[in-house]
C-alpha atoms as a PDB file:
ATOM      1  CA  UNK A   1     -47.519   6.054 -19.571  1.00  0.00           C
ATOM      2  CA  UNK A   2     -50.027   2.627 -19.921  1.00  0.00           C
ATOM      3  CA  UNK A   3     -47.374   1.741 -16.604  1.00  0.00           C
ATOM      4  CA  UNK A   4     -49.040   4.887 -14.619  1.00  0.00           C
ATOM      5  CA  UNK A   5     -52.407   3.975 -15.821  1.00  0.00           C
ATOM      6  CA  UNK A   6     -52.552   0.598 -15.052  1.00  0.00           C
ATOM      7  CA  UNK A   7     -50.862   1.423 -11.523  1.00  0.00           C
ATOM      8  CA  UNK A   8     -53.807   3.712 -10.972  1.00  0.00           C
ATOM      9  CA  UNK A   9     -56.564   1.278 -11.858  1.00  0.00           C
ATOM     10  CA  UNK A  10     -55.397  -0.797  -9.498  1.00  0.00           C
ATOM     11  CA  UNK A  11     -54.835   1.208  -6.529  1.00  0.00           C
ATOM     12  CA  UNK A  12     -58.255   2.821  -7.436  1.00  0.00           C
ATOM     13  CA  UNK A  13     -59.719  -0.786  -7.353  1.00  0.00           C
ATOM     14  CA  UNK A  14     -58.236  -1.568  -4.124  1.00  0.00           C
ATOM     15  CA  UNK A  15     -59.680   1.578  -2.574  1.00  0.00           C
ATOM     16  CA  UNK A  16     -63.061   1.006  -3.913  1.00  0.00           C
ATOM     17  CA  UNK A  17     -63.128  -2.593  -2.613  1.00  0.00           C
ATOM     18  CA  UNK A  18     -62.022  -1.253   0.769  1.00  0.00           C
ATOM     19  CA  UNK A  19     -64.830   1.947   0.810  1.00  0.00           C
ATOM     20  CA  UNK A  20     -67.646  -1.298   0.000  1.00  0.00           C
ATOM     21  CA  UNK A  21     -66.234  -2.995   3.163  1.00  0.00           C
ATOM     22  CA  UNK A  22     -66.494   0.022   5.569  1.00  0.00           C
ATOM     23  CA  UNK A  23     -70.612  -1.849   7.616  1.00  0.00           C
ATOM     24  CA  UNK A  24     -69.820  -1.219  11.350  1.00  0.00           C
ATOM     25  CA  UNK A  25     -70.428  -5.074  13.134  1.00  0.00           C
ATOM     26  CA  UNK A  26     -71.783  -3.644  16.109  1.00  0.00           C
ATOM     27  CA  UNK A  27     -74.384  -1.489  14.834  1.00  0.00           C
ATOM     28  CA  UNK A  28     -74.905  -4.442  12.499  1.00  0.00           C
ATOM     29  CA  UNK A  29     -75.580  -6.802  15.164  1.00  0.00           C
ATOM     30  CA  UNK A  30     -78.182  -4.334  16.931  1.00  0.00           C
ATOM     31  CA  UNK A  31     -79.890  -4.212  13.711  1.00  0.00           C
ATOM     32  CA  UNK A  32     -80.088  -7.636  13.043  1.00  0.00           C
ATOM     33  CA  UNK A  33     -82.867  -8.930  15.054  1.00  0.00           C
ATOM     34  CA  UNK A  34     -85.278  -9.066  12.843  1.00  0.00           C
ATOM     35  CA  UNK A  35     -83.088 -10.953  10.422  1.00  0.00           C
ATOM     36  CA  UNK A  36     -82.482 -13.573  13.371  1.00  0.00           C
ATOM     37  CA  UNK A  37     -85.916 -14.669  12.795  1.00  0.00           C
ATOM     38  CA  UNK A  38     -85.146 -16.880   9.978  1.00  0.00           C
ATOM     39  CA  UNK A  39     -81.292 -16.520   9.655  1.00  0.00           C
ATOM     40  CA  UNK A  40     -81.041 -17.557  13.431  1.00  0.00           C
ATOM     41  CA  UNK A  41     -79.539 -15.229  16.280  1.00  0.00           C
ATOM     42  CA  UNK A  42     -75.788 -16.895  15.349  1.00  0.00           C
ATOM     43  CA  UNK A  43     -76.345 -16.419  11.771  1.00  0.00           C
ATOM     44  CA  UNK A  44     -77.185 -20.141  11.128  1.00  0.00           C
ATOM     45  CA  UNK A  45     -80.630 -20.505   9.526  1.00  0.00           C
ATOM     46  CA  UNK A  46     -83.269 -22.262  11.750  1.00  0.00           C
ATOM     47  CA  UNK A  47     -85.572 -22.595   8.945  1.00  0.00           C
ATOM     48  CA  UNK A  48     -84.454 -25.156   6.088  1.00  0.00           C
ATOM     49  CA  UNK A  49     -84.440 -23.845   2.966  1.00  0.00           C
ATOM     50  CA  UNK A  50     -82.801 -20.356   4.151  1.00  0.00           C
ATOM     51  CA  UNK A  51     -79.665 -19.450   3.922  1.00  0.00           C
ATOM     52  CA  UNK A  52     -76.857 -19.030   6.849  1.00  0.00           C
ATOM     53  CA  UNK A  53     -74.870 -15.783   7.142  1.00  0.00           C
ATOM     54  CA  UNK A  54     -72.235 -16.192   9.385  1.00  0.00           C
ATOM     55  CA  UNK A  55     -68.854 -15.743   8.109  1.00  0.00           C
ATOM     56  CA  UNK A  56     -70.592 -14.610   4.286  1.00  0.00           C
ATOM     57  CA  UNK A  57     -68.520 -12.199   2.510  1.00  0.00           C
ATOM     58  CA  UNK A  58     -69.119  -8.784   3.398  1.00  0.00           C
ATOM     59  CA  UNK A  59     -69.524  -7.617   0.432  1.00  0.00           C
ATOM     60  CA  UNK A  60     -71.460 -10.287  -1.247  1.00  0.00           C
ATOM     61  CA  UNK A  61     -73.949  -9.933   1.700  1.00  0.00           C
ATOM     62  CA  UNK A  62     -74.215  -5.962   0.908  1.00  0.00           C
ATOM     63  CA  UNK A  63     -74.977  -6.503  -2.816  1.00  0.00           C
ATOM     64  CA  UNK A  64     -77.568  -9.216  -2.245  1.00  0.00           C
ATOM     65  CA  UNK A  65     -79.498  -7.218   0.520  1.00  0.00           C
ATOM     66  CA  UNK A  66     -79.418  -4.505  -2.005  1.00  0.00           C
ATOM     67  CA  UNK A  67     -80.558  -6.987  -5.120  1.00  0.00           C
ATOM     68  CA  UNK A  68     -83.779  -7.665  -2.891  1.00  0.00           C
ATOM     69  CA  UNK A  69     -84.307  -4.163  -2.110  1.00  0.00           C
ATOM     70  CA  UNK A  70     -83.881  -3.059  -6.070  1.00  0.00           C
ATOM     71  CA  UNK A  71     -86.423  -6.450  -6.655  1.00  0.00           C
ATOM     72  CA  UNK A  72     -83.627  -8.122  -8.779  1.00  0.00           C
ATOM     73  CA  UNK A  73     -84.175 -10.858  -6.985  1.00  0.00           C
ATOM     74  CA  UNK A  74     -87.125 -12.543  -7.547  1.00  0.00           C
ATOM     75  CA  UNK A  75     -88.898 -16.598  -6.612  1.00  0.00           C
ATOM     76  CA  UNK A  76     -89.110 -18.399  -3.909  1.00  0.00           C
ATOM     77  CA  UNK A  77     -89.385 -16.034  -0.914  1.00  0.00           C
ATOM     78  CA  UNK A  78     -88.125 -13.060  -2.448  1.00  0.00           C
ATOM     79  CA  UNK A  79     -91.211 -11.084  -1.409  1.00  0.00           C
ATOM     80  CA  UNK A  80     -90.195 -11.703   2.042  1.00  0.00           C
ATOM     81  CA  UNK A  81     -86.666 -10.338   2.090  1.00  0.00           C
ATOM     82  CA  UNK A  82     -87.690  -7.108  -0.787  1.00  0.00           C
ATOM     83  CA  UNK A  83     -89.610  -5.832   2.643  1.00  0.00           C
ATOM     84  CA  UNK A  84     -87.462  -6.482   4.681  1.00  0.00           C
ATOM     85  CA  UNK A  85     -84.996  -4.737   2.553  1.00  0.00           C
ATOM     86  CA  UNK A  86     -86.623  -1.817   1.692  1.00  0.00           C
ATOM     87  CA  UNK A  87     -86.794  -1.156   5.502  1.00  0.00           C
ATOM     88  CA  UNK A  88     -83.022  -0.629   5.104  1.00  0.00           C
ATOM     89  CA  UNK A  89     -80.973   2.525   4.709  1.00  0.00           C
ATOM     90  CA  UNK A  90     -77.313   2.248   2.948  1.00  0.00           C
ATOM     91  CA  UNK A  91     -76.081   2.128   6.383  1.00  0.00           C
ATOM     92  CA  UNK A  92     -78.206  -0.329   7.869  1.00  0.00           C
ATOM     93  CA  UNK A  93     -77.038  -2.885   4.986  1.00  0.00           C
ATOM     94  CA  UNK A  94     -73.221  -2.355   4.900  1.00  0.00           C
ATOM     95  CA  UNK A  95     -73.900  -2.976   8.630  1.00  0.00           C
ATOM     96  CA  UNK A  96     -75.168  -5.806   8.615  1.00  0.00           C
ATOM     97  CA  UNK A  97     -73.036  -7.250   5.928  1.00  0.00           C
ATOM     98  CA  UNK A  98     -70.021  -6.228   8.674  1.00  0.00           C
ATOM     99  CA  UNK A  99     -72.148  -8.083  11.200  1.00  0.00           C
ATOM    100  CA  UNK A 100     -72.733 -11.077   9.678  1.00  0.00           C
ATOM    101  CA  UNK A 101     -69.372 -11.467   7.753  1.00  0.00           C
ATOM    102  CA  UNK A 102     -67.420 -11.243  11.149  1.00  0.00           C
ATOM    103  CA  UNK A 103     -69.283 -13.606  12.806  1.00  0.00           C
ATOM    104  CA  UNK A 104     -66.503 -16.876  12.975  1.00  0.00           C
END
């Protein structure tokens, strides 16, 4: 019986990693103009001090967007990106973690 749970867990943990992956890169990239500003149009910051995105895990990308947006994150510029965040549907942010994390 533990055998069948355990098997479970994991294919339930595998699915739920794969349904946190599911941004759309192109509808990421049309959205991410705005974030080219300081995170530079390849994803390669062109201020110093910021950081790059290109090639980021997905789905560290989607949890900090969503950190700023919650205000978790705070210092430094943080007031910056909580805006810009809260401009941001679930949709827009799973995008744009696809976006950014397929950039090569």
């Amino acid at each position: 019986m533990k055998k069948i749970i355990m098997g479970a867990m994991v294919v339930l943990t595998m699915l739920s990693g794969q349904a946190l992956a599911a941004g759309d890169a192109g509808a990421g990239e049309a959205k991410a103009a705005v974030c080219s500003a300081c995170h530079g149009a390849d994803g390669i910051a062109v201020i110093p001090g910021y950081p790059n995105l290109k090639g980021q895990n997905e789905q560290y990308l989607a949890s900090s967007i969503n950190a700023y947006k919650q205000g978790q994150r705070t210092g430094g510029l943080a007031a910056v990106m909580q805006a810009q965040a809260s401009l941001l549907s679930d949709a827009d942010i799973a995008n744009l973690a696809a976006y950014y994390a397929s950039l090569k």
